[in-house]
N, C-alpha and C. Protein backbone atom coordinates (compact mmCIF):
# COMPACT_ATOMS: atom_id res chain seq x y z
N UNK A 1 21.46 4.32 -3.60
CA UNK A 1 20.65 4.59 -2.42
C UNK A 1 19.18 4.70 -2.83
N UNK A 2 18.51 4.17 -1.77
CA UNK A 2 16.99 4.07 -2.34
C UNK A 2 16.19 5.48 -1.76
N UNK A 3 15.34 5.51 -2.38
CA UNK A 3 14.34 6.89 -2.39
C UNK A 3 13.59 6.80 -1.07
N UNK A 4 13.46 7.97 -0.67
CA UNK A 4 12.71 7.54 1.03
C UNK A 4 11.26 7.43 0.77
N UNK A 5 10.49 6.50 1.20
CA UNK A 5 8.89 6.22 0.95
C UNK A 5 8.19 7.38 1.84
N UNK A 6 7.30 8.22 1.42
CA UNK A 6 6.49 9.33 1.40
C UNK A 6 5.03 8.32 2.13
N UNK A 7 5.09 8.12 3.26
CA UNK A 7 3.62 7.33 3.66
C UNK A 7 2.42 7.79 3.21
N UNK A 8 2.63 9.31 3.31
CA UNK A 8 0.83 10.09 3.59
C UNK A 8 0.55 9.57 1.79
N UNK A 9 1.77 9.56 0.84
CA UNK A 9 1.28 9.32 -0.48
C UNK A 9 0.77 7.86 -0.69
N UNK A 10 1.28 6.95 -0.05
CA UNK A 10 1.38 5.91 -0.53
C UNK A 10 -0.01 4.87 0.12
N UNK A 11 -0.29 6.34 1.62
CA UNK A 11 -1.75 5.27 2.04
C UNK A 11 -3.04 5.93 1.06
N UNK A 12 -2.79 6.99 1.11
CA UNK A 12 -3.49 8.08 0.02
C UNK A 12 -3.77 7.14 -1.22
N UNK A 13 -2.62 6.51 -2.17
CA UNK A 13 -2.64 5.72 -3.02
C UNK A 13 -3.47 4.30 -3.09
N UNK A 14 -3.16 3.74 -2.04
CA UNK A 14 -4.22 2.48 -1.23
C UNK A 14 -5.18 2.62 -1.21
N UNK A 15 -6.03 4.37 -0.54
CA UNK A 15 -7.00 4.10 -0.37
C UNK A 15 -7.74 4.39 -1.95
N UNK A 16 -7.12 5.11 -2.86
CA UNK A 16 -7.62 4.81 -4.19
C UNK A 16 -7.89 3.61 -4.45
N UNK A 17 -6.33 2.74 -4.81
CA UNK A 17 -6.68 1.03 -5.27
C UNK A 17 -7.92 0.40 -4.60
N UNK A 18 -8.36 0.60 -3.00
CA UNK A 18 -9.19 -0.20 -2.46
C UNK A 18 -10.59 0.42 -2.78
N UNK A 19 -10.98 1.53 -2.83
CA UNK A 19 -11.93 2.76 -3.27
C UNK A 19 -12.21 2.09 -4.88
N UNK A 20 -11.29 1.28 -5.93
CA UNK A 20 -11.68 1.04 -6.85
C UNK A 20 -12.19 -0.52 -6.94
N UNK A 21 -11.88 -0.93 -6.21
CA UNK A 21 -12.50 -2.42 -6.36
C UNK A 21 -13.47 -1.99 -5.91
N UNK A 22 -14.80 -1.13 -5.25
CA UNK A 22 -15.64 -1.03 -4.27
C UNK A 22 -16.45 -1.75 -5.23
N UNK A 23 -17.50 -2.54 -4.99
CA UNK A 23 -17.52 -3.10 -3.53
C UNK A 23 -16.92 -4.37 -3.12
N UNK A 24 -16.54 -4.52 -3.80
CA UNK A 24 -15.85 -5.57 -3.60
C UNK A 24 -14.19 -5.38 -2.69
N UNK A 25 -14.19 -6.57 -1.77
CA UNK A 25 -13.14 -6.48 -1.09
C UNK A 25 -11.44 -6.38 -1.77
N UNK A 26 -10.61 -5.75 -0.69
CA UNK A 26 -9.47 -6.22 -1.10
C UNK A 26 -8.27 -6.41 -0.35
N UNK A 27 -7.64 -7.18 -0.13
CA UNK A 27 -6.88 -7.87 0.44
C UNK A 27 -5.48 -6.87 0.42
N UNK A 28 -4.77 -7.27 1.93
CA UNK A 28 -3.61 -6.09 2.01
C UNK A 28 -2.16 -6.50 0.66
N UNK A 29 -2.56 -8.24 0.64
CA UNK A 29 -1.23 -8.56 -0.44
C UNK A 29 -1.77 -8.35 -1.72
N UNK A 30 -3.24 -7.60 -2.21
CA UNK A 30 -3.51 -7.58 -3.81
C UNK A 30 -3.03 -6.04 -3.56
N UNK A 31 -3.32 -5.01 -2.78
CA UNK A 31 -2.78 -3.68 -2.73
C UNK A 31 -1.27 -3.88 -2.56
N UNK A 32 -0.80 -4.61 -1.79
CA UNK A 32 0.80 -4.42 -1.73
C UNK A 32 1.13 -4.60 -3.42
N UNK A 33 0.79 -5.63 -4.15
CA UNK A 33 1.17 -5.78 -5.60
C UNK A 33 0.48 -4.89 -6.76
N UNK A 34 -0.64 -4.45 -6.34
CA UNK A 34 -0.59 -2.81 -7.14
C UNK A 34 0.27 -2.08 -7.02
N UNK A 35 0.56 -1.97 -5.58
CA UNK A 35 1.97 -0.89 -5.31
C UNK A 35 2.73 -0.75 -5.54
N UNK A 36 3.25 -2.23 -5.66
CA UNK A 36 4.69 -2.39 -6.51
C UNK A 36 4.91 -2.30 -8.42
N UNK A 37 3.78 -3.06 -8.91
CA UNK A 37 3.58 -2.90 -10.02
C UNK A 37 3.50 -1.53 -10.45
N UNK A 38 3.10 -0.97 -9.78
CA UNK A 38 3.42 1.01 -9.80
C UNK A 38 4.34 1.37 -10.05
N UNK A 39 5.44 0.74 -9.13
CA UNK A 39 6.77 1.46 -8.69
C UNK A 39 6.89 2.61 -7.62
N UNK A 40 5.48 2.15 -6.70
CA UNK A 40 5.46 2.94 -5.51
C UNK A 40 6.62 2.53 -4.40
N UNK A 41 6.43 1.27 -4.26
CA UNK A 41 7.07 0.35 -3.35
C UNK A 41 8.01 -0.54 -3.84
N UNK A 42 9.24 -1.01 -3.29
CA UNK A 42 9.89 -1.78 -3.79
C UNK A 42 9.32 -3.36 -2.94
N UNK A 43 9.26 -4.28 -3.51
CA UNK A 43 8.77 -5.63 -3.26
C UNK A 43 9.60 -6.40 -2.25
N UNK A 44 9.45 -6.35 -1.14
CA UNK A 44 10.09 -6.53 -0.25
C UNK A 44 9.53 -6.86 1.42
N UNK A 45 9.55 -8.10 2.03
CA UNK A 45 9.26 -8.81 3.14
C UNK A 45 8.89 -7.07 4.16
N UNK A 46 10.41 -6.76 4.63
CA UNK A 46 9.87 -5.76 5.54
C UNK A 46 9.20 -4.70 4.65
N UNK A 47 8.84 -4.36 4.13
CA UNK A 47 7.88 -3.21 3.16
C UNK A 47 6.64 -3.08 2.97
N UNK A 48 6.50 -5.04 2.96
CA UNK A 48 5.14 -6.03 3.25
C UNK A 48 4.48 -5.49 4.96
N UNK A 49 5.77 -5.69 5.91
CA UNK A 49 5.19 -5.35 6.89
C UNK A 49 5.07 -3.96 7.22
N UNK A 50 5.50 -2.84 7.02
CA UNK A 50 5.73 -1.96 6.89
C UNK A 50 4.10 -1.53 6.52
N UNK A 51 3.86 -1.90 5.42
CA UNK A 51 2.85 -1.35 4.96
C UNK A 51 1.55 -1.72 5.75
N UNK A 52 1.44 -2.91 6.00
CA UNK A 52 0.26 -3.16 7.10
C UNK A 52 0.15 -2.13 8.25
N UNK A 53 1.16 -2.04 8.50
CA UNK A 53 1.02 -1.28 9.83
C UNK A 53 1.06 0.28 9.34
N UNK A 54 1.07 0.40 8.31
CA UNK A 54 0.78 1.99 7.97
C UNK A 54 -0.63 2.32 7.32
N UNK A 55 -0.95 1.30 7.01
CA UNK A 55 -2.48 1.39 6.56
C UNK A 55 -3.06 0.60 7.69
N UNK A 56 -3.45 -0.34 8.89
CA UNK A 56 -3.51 -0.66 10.11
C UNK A 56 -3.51 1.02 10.93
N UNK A 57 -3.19 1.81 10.48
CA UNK A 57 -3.09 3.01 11.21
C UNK A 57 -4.04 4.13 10.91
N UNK A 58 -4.02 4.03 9.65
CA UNK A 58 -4.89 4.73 8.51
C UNK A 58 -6.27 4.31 8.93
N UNK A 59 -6.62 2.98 9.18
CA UNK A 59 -7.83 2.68 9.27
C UNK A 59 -8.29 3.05 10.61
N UNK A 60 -7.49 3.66 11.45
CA UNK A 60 -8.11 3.40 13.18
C UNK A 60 -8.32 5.13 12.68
């Protein structure tokens, strides 16, 4: 059984990765593959979408 994803950590985490490229831009699929390369996220289509819309949320 897989581990339940913790959002508030994981946009928290994003906004680090994106906070470190500053100024320079960064794209939602170069953060999705930090994430995973972490072992925040497992690599995965709905997870992909998942995550847009949780950082899409973050940003409003």
């Amino acid at each position: 059984m897989t581990e339940r994803i913790r959002w508030p950590v994981v946009v928290d985490r994003a906004r680090e990765i994106v906070n470190g490229y500053a100024p320079l831009k960064v794209t939602l699929r170069q953060c999705m593959y930090r994430l995973v390369s972490e072992g925040v996220l497992p690599h995965t289509a709905p997870m992909y979408r998942r995550l847009s819309a949780q950082l899409a949320q973050a940003r409003r």
